[in-house]
PDB file of N, CA and C in Angstrom:
ATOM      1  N   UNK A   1      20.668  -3.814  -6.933  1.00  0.00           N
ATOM      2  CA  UNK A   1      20.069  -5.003  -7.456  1.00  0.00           C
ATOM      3  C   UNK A   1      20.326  -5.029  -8.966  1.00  0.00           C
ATOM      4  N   UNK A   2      20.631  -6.360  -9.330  1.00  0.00           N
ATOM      5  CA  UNK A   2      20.439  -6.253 -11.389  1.00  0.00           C
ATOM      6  C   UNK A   2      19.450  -6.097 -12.042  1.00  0.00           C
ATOM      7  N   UNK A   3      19.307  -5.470 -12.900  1.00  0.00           N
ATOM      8  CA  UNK A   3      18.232  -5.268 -13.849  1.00  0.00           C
ATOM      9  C   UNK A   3      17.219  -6.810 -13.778  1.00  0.00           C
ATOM     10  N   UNK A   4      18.541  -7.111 -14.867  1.00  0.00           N
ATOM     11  CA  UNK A   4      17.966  -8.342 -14.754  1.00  0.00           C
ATOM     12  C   UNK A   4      17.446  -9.419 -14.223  1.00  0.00           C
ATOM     13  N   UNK A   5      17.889  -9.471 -12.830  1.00  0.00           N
ATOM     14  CA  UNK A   5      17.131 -10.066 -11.960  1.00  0.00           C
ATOM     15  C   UNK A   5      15.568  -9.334 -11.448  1.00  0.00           C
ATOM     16  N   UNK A   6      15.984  -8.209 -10.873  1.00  0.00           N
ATOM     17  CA  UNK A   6      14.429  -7.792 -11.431  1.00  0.00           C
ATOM     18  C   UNK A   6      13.332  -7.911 -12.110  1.00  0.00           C
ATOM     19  N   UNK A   7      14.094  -7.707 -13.442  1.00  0.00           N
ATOM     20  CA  UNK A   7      13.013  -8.013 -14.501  1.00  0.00           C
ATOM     21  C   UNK A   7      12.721  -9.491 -14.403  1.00  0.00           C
ATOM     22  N   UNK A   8      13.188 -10.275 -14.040  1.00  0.00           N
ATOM     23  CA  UNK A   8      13.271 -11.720 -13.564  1.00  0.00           C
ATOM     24  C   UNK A   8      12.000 -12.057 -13.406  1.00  0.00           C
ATOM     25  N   UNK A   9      12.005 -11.808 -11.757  1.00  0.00           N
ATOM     26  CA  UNK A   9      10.919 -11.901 -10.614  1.00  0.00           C
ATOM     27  C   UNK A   9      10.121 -10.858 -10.578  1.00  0.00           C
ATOM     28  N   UNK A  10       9.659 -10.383 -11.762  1.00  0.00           N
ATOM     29  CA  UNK A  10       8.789  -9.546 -11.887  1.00  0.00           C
ATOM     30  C   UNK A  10       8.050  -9.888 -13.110  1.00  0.00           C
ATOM     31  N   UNK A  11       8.418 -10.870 -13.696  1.00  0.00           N
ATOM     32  CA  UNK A  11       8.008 -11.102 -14.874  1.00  0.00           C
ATOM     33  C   UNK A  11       7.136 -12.491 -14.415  1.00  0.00           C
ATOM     34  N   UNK A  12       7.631 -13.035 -13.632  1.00  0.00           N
ATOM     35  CA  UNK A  12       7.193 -14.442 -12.241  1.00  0.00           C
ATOM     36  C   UNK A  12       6.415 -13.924 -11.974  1.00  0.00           C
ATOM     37  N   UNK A  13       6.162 -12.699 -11.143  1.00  0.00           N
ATOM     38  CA  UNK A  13       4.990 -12.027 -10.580  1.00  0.00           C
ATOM     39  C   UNK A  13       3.747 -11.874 -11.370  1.00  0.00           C
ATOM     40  N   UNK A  14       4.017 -11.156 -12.497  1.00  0.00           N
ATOM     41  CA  UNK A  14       3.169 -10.872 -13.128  1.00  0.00           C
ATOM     42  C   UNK A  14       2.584 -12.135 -13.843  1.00  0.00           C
ATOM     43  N   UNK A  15       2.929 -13.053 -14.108  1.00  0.00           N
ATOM     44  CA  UNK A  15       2.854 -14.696 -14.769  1.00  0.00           C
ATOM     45  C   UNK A  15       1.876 -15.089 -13.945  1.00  0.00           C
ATOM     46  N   UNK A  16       1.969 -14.932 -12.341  1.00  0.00           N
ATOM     47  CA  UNK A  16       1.603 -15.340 -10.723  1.00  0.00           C
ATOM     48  C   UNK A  16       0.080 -15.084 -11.019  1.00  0.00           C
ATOM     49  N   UNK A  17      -0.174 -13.749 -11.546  1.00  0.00           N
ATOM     50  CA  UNK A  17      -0.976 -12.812 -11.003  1.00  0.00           C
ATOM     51  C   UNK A  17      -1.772 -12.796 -12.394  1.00  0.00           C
ATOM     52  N   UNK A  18      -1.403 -13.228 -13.435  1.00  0.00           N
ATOM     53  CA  UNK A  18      -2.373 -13.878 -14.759  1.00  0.00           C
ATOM     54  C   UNK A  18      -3.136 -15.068 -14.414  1.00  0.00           C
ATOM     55  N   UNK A  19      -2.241 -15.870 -14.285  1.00  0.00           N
ATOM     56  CA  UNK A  19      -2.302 -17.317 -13.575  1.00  0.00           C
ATOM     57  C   UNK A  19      -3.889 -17.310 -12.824  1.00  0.00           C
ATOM     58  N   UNK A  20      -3.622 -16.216 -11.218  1.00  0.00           N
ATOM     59  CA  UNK A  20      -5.133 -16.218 -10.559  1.00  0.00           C
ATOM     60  C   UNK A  20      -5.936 -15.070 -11.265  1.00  0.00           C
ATOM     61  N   UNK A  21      -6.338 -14.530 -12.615  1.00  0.00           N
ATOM     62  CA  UNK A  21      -7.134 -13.862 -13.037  1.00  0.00           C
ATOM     63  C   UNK A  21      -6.904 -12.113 -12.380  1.00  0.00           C
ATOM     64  N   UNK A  22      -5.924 -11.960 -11.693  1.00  0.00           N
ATOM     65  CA  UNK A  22      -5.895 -11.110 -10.892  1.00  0.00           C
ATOM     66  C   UNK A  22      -5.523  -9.921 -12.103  1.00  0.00           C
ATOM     67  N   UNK A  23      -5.040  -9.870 -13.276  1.00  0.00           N
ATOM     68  CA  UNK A  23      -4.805  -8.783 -14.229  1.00  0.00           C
ATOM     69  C   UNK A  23      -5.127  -9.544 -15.391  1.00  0.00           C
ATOM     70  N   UNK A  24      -6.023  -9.074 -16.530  1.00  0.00           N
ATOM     71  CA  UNK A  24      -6.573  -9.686 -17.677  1.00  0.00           C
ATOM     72  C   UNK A  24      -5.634 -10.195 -18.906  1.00  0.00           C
ATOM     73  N   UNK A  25      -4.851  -9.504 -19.126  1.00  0.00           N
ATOM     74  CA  UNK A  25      -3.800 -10.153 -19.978  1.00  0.00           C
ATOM     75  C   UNK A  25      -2.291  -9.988 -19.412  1.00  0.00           C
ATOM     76  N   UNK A  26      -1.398 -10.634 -20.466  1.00  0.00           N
ATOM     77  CA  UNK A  26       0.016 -10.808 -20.686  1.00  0.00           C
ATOM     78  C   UNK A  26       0.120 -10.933 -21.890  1.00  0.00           C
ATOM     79  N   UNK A  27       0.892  -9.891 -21.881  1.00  0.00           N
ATOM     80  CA  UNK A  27       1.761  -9.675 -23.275  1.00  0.00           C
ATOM     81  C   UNK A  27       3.072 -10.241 -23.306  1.00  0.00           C
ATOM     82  N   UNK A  28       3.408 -11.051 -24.672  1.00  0.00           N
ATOM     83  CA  UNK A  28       4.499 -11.743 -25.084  1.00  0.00           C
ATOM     84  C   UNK A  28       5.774 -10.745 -24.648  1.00  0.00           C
ATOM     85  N   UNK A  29       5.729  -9.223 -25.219  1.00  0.00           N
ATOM     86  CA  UNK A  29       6.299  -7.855 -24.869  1.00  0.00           C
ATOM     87  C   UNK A  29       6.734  -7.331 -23.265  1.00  0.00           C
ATOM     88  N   UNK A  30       6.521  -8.359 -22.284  1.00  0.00           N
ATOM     89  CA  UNK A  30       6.551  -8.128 -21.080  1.00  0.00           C
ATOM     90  C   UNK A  30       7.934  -7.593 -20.603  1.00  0.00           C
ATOM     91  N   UNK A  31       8.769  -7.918 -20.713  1.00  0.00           N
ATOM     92  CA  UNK A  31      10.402  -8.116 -20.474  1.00  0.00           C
ATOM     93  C   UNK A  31      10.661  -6.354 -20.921  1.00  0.00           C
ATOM     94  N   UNK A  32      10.161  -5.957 -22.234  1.00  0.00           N
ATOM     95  CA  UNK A  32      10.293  -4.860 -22.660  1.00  0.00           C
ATOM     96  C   UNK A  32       9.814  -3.657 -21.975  1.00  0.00           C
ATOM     97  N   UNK A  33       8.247  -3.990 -21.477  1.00  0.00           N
ATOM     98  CA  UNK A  33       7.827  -3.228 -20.957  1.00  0.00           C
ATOM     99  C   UNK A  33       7.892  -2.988 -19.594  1.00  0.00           C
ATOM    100  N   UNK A  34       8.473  -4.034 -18.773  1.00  0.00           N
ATOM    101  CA  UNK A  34       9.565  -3.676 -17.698  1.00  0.00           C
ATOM    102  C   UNK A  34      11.010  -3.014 -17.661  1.00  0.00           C
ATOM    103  N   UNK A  35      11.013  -3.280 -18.468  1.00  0.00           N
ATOM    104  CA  UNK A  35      13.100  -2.469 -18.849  1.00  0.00           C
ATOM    105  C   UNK A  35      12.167  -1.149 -19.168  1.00  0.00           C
ATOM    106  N   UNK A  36      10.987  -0.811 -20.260  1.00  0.00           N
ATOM    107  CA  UNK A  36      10.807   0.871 -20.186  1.00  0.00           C
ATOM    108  C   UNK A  36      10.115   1.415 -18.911  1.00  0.00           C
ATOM    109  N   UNK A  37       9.508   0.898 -18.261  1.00  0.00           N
ATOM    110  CA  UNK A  37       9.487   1.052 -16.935  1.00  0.00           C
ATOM    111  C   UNK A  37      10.679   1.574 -15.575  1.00  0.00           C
ATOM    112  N   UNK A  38      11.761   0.835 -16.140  1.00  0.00           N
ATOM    113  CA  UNK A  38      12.672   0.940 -15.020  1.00  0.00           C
ATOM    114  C   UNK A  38      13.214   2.581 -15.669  1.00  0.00           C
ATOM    115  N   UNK A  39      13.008   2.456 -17.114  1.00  0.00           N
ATOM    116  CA  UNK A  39      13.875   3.235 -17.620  1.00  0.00           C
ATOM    117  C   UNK A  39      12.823   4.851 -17.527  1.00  0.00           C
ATOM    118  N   UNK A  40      11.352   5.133 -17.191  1.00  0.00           N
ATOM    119  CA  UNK A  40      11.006   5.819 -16.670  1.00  0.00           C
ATOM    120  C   UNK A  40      10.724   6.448 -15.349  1.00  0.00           C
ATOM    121  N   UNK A  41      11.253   5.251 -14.541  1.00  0.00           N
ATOM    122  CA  UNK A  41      11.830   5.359 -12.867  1.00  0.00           C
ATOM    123  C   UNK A  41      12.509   6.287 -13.058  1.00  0.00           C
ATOM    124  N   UNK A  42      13.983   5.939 -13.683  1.00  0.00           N
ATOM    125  CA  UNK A  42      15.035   6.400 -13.645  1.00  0.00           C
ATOM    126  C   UNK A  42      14.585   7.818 -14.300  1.00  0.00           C
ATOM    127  N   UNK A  43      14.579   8.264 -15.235  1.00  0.00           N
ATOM    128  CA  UNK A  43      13.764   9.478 -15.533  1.00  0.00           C
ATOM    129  C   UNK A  43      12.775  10.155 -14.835  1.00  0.00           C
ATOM    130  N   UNK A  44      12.235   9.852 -13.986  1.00  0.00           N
ATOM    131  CA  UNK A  44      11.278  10.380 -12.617  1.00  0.00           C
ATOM    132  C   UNK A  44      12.196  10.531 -11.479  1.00  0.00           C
ATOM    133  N   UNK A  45      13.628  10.171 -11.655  1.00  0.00           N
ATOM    134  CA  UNK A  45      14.821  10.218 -10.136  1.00  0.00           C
ATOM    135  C   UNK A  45      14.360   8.973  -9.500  1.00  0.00           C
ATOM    136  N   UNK A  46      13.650   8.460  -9.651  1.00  0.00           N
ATOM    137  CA  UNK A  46      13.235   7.192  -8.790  1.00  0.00           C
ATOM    138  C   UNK A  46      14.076   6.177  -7.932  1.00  0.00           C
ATOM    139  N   UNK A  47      14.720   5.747  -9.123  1.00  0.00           N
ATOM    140  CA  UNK A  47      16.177   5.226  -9.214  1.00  0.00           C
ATOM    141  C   UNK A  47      17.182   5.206 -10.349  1.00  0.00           C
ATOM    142  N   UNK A  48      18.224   4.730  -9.740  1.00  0.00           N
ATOM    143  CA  UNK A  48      19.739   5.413 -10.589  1.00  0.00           C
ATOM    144  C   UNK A  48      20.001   4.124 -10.832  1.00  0.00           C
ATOM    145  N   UNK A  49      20.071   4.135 -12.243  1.00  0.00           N
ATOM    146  CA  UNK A  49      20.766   2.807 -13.100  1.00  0.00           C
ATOM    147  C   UNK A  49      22.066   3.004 -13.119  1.00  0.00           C
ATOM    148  N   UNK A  50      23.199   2.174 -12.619  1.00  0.00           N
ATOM    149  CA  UNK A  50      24.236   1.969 -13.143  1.00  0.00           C
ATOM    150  C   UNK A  50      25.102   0.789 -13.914  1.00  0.00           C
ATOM    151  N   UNK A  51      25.861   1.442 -14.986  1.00  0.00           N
ATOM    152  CA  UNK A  51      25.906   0.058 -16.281  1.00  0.00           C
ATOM    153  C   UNK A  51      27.229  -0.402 -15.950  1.00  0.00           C
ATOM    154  N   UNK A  52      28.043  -1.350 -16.035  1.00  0.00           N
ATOM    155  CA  UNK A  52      29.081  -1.780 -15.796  1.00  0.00           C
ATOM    156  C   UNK A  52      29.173  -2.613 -16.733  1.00  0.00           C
ATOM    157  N   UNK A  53      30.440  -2.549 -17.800  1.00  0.00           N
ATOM    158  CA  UNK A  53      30.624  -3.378 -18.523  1.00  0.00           C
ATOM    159  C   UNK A  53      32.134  -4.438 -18.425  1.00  0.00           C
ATOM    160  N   UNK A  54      31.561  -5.827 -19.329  1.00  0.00           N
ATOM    161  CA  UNK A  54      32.830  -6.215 -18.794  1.00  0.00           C
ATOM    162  C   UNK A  54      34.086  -7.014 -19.667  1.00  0.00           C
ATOM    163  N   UNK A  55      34.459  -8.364 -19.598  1.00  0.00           N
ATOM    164  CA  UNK A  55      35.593  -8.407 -20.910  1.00  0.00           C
ATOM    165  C   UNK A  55      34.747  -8.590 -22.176  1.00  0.00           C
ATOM    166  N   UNK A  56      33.612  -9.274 -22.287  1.00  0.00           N
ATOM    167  CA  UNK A  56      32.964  -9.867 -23.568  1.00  0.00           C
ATOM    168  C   UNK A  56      32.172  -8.904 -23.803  1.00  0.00           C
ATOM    169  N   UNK A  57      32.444  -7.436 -23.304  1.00  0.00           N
ATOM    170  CA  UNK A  57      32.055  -6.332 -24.201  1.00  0.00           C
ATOM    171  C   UNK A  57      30.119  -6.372 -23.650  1.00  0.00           C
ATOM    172  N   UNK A  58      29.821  -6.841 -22.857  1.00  0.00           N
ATOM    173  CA  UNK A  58      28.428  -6.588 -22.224  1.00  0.00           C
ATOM    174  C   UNK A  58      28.543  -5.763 -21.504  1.00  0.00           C
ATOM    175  N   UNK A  59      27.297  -5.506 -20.953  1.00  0.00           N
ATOM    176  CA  UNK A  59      27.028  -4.398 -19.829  1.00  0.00           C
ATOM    177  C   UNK A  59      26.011  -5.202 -18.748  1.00  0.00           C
ATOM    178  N   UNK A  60      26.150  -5.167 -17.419  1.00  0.00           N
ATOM    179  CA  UNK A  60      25.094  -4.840 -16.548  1.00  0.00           C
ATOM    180  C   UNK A  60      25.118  -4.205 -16.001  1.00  0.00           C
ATOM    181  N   UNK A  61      23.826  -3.837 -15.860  1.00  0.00           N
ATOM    182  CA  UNK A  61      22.927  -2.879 -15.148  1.00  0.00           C
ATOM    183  C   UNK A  61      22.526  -2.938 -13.690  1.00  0.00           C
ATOM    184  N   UNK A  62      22.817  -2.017 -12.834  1.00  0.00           N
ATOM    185  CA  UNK A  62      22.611  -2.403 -11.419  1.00  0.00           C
ATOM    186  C   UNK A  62      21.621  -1.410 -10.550  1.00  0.00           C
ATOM    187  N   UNK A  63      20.321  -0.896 -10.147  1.00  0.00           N
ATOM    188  CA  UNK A  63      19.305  -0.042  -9.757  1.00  0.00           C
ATOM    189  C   UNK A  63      19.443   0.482  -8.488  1.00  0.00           C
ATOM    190  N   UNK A  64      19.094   0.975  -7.923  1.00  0.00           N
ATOM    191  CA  UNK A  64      19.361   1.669  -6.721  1.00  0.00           C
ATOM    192  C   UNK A  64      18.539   2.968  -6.460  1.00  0.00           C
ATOM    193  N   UNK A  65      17.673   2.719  -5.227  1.00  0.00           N
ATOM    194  CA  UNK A  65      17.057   3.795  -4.897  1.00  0.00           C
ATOM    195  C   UNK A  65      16.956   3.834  -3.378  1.00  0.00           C
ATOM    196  N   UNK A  66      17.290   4.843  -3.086  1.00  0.00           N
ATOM    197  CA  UNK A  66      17.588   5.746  -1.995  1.00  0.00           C
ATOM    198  C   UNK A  66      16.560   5.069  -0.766  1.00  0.00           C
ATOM    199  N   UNK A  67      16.258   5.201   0.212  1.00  0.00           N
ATOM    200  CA  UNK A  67      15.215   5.651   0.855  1.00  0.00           C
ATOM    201  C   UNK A  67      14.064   6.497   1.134  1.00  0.00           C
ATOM    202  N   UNK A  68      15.108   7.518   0.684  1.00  0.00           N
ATOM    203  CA  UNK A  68      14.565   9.132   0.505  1.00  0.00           C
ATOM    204  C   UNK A  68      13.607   9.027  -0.582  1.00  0.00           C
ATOM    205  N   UNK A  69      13.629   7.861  -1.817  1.00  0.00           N
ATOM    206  CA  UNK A  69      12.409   8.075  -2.830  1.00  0.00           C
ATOM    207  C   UNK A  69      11.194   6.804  -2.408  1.00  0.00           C
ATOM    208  N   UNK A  70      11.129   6.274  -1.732  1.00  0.00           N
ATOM    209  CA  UNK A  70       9.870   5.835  -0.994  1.00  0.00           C
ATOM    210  C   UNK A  70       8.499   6.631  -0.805  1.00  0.00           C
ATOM    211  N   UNK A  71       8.613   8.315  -0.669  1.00  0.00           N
ATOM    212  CA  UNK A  71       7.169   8.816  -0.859  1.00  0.00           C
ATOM    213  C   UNK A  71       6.927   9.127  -2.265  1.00  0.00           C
ATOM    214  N   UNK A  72       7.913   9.571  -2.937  1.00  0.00           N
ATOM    215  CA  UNK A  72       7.846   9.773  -4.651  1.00  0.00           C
ATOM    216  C   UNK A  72       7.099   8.398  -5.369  1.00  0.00           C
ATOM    217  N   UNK A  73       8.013   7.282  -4.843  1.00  0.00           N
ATOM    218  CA  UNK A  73       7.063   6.280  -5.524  1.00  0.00           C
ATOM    219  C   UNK A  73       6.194   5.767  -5.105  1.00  0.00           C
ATOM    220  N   UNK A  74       5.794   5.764  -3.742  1.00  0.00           N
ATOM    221  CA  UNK A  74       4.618   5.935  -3.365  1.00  0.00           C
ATOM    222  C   UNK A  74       3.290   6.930  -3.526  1.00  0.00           C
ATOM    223  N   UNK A  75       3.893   7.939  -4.197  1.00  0.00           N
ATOM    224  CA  UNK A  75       2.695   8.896  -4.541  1.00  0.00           C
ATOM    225  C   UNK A  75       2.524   8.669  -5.871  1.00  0.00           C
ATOM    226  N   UNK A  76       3.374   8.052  -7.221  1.00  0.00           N
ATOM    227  CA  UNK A  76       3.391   7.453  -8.595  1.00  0.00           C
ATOM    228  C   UNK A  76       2.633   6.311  -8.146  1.00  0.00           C
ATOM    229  N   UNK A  77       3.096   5.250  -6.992  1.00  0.00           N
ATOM    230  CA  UNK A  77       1.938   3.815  -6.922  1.00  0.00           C
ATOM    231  C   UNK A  77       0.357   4.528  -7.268  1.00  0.00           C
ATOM    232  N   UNK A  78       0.338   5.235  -6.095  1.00  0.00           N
ATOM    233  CA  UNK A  78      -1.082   6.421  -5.558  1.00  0.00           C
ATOM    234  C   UNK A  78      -1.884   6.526  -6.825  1.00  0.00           C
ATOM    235  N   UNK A  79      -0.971   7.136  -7.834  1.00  0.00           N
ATOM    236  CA  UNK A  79      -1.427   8.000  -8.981  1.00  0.00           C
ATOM    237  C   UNK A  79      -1.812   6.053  -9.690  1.00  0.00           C
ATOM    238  N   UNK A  80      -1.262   5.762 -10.128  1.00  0.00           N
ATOM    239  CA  UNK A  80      -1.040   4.570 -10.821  1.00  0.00           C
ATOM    240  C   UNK A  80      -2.357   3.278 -11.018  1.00  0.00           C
ATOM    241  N   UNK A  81      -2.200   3.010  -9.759  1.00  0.00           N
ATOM    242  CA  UNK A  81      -3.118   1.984  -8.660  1.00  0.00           C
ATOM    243  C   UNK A  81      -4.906   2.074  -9.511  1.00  0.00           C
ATOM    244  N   UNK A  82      -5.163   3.327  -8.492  1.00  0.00           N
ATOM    245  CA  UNK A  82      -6.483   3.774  -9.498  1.00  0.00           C
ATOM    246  C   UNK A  82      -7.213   3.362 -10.193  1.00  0.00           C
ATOM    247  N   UNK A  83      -5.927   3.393 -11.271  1.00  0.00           N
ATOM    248  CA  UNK A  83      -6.764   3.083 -12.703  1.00  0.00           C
ATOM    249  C   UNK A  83      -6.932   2.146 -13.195  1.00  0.00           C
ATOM    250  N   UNK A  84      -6.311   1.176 -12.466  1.00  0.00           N
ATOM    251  CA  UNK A  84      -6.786  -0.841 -12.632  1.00  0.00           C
ATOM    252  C   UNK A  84      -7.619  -0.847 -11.773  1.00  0.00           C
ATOM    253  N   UNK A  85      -9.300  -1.223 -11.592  1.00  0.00           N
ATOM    254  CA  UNK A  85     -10.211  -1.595 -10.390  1.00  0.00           C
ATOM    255  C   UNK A  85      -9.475  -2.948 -10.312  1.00  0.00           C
ATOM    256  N   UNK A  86      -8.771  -3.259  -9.269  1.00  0.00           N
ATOM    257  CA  UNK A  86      -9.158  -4.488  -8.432  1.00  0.00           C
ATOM    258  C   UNK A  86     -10.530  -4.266  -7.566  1.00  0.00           C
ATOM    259  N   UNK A  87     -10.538  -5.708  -7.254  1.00  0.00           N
ATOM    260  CA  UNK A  87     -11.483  -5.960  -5.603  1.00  0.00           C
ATOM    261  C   UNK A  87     -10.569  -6.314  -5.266  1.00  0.00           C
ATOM    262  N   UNK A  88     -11.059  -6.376  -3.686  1.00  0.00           N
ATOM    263  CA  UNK A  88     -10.798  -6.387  -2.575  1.00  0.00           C
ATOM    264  C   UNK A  88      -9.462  -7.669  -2.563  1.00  0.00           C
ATOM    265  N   UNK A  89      -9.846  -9.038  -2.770  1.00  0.00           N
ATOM    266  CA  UNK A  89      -8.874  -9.869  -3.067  1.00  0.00           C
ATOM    267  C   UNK A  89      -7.769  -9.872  -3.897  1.00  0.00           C
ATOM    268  N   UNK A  90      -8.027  -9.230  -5.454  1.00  0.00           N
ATOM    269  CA  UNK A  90      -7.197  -8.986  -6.368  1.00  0.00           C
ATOM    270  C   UNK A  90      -6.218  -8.088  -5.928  1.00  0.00           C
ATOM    271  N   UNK A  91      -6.395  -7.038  -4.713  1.00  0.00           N
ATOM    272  CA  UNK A  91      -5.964  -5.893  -4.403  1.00  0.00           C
ATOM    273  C   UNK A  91      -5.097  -6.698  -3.039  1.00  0.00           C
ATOM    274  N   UNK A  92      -5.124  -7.707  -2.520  1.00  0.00           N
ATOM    275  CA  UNK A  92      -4.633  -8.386  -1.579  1.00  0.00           C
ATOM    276  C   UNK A  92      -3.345  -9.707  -2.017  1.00  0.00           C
ATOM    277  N   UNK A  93      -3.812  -9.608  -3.312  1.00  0.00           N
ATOM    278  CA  UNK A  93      -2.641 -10.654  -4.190  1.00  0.00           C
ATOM    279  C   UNK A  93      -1.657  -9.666  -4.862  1.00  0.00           C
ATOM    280  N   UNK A  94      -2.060  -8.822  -4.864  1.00  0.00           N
ATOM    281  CA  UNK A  94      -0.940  -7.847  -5.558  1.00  0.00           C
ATOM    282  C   UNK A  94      -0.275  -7.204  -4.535  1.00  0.00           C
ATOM    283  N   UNK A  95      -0.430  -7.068  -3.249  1.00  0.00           N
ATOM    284  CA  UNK A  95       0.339  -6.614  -2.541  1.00  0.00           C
ATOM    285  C   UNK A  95       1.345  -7.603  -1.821  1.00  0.00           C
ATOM    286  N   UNK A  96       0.959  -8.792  -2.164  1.00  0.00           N
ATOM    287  CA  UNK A  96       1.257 -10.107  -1.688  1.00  0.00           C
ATOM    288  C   UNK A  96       2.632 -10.357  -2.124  1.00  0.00           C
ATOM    289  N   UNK A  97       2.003 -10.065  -4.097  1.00  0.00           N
ATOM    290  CA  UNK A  97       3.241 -10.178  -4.566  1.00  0.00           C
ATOM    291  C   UNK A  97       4.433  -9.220  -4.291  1.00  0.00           C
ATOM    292  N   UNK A  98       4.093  -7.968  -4.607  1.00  0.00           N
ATOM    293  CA  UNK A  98       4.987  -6.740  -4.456  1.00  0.00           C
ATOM    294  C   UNK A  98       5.865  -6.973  -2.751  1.00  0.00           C
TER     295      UNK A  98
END
């Protein structure tokens, strides 16, 4: 998948999920703090960024994770989750989105 599309529809999500009160703020910084996100995946093995660059001297970025890391990031969700209280509904829109 591209980075950037990712960070895309994740940035939608999170917009989604301000929108119904479901997480208290948004930061202007969002975009950023998804790219250091991906970029501590990738540093946890999570997933493997690969950059491809092309004539106008850019790069994209393309993510990829295994199957095999489905309990890893499921035990980081685990750890993660926690420490935002949703209720019960808030906790039903976020899985909605994801």
């Amino acid at each position: 998948m591209k980075q950037k599309l990712l960070i895309k529809e994740l940035h939608a999500a999170l917009k989604h999920l301000y929108t119904e009160q479901v997480i208290p703020h948004l930061h202007s910084c969002i975009d950023e703090i998804l790219t250091t996100s991906i970029l501590r995946f990738e540093q946890m093995q999570i997933v493997e960024v690969t950059s491809y660059g092309n004539k106008t001297g850019s790069n994209t970025n393309f993510l990829l994770s295994g199957k095999e890391m489905r309990p890893k990031l499921l035990e980081t969700l685990d750890f993660f989750i926690p420490l935002r209280k949703f209720n019960e509904k808030q906790s039903r829109m976020v899985d909605d989105e994801i």
